[in-house]
Protein backbone atom coordinates (compact mmCIF):
# COMPACT_ATOMS: atom_id res chain seq x y z
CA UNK A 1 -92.48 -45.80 6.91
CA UNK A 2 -92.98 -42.31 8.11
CA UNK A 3 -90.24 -40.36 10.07
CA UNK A 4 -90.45 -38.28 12.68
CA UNK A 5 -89.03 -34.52 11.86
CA UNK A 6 -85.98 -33.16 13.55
CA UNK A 7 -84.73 -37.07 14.74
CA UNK A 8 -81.46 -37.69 12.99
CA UNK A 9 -81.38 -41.13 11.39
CA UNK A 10 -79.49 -43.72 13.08
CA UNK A 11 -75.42 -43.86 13.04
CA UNK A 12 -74.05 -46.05 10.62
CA UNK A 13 -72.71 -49.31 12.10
CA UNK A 14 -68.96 -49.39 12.39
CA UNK A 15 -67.08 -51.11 10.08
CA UNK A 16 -64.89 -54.07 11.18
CA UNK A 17 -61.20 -54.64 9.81
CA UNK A 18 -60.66 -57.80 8.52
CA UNK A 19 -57.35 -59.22 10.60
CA UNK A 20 -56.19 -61.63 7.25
CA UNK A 21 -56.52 -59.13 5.04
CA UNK A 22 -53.95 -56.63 6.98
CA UNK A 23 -51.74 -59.88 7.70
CA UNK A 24 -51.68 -60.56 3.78
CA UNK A 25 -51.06 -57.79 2.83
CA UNK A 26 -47.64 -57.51 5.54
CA UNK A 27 -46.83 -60.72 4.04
CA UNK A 28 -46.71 -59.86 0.74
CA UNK A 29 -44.78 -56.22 1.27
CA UNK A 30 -42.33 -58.53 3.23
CA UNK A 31 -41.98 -61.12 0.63
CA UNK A 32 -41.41 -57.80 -1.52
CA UNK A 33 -38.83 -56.77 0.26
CA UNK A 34 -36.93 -59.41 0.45
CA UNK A 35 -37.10 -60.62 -3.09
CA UNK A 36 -35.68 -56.89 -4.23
CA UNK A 37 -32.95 -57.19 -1.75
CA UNK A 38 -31.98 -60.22 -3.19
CA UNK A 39 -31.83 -58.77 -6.48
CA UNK A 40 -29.78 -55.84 -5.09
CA UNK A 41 -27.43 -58.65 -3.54
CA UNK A 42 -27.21 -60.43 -6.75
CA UNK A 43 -26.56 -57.42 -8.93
CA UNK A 44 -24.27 -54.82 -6.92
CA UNK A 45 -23.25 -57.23 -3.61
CA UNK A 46 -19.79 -57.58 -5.01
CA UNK A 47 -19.62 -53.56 -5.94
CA UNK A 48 -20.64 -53.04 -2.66
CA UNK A 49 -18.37 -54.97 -0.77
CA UNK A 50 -15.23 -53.97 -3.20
CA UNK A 51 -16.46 -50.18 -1.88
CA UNK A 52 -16.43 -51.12 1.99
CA UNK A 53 -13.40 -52.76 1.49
CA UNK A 54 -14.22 -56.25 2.80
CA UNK A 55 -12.44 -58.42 -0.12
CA UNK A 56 -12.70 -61.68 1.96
CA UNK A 57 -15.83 -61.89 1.11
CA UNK A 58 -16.07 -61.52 -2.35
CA UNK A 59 -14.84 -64.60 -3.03
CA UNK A 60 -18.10 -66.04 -1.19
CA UNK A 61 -20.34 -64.09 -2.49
CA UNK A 62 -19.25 -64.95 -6.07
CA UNK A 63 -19.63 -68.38 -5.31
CA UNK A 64 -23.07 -68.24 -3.64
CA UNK A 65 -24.57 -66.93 -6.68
């Protein structure tokens, strides 16, 4: 197929963003998320509540986990 000179070839068509993809991936930073702030919970929730002082809930927390 012969081209014309000086005619720039066509624009490539744009590309289209898949909408699951995007929405997987959210879901799976979220599910991130929340499973590390769990471990943080489980590992420093009672520090962390000795250090802000509220000692009526330790007691919960301790037997939650």
């Amino acid at each position: 197929m012969a081209e014309a000179f000086g005619t720039p070839p066509p624009p490539p068509p744009p590309k289209k963003s898949n909408a699951w993809l995007v929405a997987l991936a959210v879901v799976f930073i979220l599910c991130c998320c929340c499973v590390g702030t769990i471990g943080l919970l489980i590992a420093f929730g009672q520090d962390i509540l000795n250090e802000l002082g509220i000692y009526v809930l330790v007691p919960a927390l301790t037997a939650l986990f």
